[in-house]
Protein backbone atom coordinates (compact mmCIF):
# COMPACT_ATOMS: atom_id res chain seq x y z
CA UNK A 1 22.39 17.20 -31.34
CA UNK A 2 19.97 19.60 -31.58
CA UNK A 3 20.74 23.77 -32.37
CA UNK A 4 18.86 26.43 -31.44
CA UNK A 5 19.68 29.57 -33.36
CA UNK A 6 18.38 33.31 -32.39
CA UNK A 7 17.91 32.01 -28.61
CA UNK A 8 20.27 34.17 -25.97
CA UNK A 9 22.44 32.06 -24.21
CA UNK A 10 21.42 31.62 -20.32
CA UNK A 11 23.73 31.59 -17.59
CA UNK A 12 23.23 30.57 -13.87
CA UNK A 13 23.88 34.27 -11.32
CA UNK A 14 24.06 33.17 -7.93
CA UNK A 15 22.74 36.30 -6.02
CA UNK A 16 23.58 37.09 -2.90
CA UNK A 17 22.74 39.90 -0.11
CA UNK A 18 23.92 40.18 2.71
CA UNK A 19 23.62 42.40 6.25
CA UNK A 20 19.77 42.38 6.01
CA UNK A 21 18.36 43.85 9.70
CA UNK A 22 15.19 43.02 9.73
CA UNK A 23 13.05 40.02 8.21
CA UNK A 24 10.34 40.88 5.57
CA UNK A 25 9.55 40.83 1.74
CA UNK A 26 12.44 41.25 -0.74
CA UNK A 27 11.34 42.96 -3.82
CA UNK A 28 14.06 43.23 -6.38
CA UNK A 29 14.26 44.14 -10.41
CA UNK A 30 16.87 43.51 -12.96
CA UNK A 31 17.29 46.11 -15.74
CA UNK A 32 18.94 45.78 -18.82
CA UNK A 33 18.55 49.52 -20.06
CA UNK A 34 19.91 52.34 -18.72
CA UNK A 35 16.95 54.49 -20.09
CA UNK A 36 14.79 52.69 -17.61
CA UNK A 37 16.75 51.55 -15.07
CA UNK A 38 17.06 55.57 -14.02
CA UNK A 39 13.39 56.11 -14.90
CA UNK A 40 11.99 53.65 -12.42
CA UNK A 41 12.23 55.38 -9.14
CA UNK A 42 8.94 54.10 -7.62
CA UNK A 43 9.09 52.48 -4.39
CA UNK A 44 6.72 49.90 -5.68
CA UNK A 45 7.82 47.02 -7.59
CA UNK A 46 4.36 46.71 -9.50
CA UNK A 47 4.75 50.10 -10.60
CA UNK A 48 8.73 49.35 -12.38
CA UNK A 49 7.84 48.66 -16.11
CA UNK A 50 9.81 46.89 -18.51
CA UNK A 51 12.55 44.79 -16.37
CA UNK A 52 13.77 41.86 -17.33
CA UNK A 53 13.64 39.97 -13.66
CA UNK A 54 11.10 40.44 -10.87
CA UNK A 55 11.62 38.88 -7.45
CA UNK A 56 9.32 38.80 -4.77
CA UNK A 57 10.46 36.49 -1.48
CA UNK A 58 10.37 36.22 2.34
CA UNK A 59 13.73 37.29 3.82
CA UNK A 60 15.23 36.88 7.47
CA UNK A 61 17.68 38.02 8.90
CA UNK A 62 21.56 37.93 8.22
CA UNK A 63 21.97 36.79 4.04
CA UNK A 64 19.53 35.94 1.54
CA UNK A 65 20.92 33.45 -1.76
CA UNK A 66 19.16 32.78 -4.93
CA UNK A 67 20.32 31.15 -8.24
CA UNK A 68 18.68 32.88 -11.50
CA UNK A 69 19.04 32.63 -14.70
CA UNK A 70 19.75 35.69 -17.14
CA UNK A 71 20.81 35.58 -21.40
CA UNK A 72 24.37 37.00 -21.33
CA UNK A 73 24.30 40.53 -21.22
CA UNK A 74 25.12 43.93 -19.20
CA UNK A 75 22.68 44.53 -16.06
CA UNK A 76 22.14 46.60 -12.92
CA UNK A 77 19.85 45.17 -10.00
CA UNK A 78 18.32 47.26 -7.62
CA UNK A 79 16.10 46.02 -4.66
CA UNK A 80 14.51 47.09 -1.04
CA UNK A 81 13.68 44.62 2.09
CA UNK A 82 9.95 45.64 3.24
CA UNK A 83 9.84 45.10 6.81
CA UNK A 84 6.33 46.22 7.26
CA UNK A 85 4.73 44.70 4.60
CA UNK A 86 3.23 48.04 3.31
CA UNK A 87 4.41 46.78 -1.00
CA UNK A 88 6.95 50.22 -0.54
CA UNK A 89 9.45 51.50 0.39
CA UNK A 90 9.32 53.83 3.76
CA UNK A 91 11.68 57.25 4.16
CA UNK A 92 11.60 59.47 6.84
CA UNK A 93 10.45 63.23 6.63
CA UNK A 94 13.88 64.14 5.27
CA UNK A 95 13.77 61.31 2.51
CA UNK A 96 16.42 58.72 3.60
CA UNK A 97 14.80 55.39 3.44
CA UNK A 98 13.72 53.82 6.90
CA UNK A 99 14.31 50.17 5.23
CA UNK A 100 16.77 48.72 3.61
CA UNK A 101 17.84 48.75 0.09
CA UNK A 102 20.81 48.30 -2.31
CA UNK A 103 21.80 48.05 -5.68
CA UNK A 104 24.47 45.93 -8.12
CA UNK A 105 27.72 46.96 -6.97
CA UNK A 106 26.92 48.49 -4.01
CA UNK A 107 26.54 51.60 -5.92
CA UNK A 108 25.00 54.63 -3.98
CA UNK A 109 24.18 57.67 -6.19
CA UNK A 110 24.63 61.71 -4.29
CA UNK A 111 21.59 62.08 -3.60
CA UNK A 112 19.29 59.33 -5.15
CA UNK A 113 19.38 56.51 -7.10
CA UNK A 114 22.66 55.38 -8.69
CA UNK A 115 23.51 55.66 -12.24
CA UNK A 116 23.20 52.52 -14.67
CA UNK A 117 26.87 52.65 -15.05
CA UNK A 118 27.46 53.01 -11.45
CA UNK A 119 25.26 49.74 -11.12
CA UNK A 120 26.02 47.90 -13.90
CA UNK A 121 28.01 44.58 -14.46
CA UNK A 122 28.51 42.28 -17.14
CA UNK A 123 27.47 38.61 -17.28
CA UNK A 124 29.21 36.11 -19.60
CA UNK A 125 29.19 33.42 -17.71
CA UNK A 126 28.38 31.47 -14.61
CA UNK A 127 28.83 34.35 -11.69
CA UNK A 128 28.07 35.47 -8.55
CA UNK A 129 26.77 39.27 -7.33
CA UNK A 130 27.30 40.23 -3.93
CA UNK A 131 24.66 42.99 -2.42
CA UNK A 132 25.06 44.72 0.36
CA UNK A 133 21.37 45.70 2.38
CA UNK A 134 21.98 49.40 3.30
C-alpha cells in the first residue's frame, strides 16, 4: 500500500446545468477564495486570474453534465453560455446580460455578481451541483 502525505484528497463533482436556451461555448471558473472570486468580474474567462478550474466546452440546448475532480474544500462556480462566439459576455444598454449565465447555488447578487458566501458550497465528498442558466 502506498501513502501519499501533503496531497489534498480529490473527489468526483458531477456538474450539472440546466435550462440552457441557446447552443454555444460554456465558459465556467471555480474559485476557492472569496477575495477573488468577487474581484473577477470580467466577462472574459482569459482575463479571471487565479481559479482553481477552467472549463471551456460546446453546449446545446436543454442540460449540459460534466464529472470533475476538485481536493475537498469550500467553492463557488460561476459561468456564462456564449451564444455568439464573441469569448464574452453580451448586456444590453442597461447592463442585464443578453446571454445566459449562473452561478453555484443559483445565487443572484442585487445588482451584480453574487457574494462568495451567497455562492459557496462545501465539498467533502462525492456530490453533485445543480446550475440553473439564467
Amino acid at each position: 500500500m502506498i501513502f501519499f502525505f501533503g496531497l489534498p484528497e480529490k473527489v468526483k463533482v458531477n456538474l450539472e446545468i440546466n435550462g440552457i436556451k441557446k447552443s454555444g461555448k460554456l465558459f465556467l471558473a471555480i474559485y476557492d477564495d472569496p477575495l477573488i472570486f468577487e474581484s473577477n468580474k470580467s466577462e472574459q474567462l482569459e482575463n479571471k486570474i487565479n481559479v482553481i478550474a477552467k472549463l471551456v466546452e460546446d453546449v446545446k440546448i436543454d442540460v449540459f453534465k460534466k464529472s470533475i475532480y476538485l481536493p475537498v474544500g469550500v467553492y463557488a462556480v460561476s459561468f456564462y453560455i456564449d451564444s455568439n462566439n464573441n469569448q464574452k459576455l453580451d448586456y444590453n444598454f442597461l447592463g442585464v446580460p443578453t446571454e445566459q449565465f449562473g452561478f453555484s447555488n443559483n445565487a443572484m447578487g442585487l445588482f451584480g455578481s453574487p457574494s462568495f458566501d451567497q455562492a459557496s458550497f462545501r465539498i467533502d465528498k462525492e456530490s453533485k451541483i445543480t446550475l440553473k442558466a439564467r
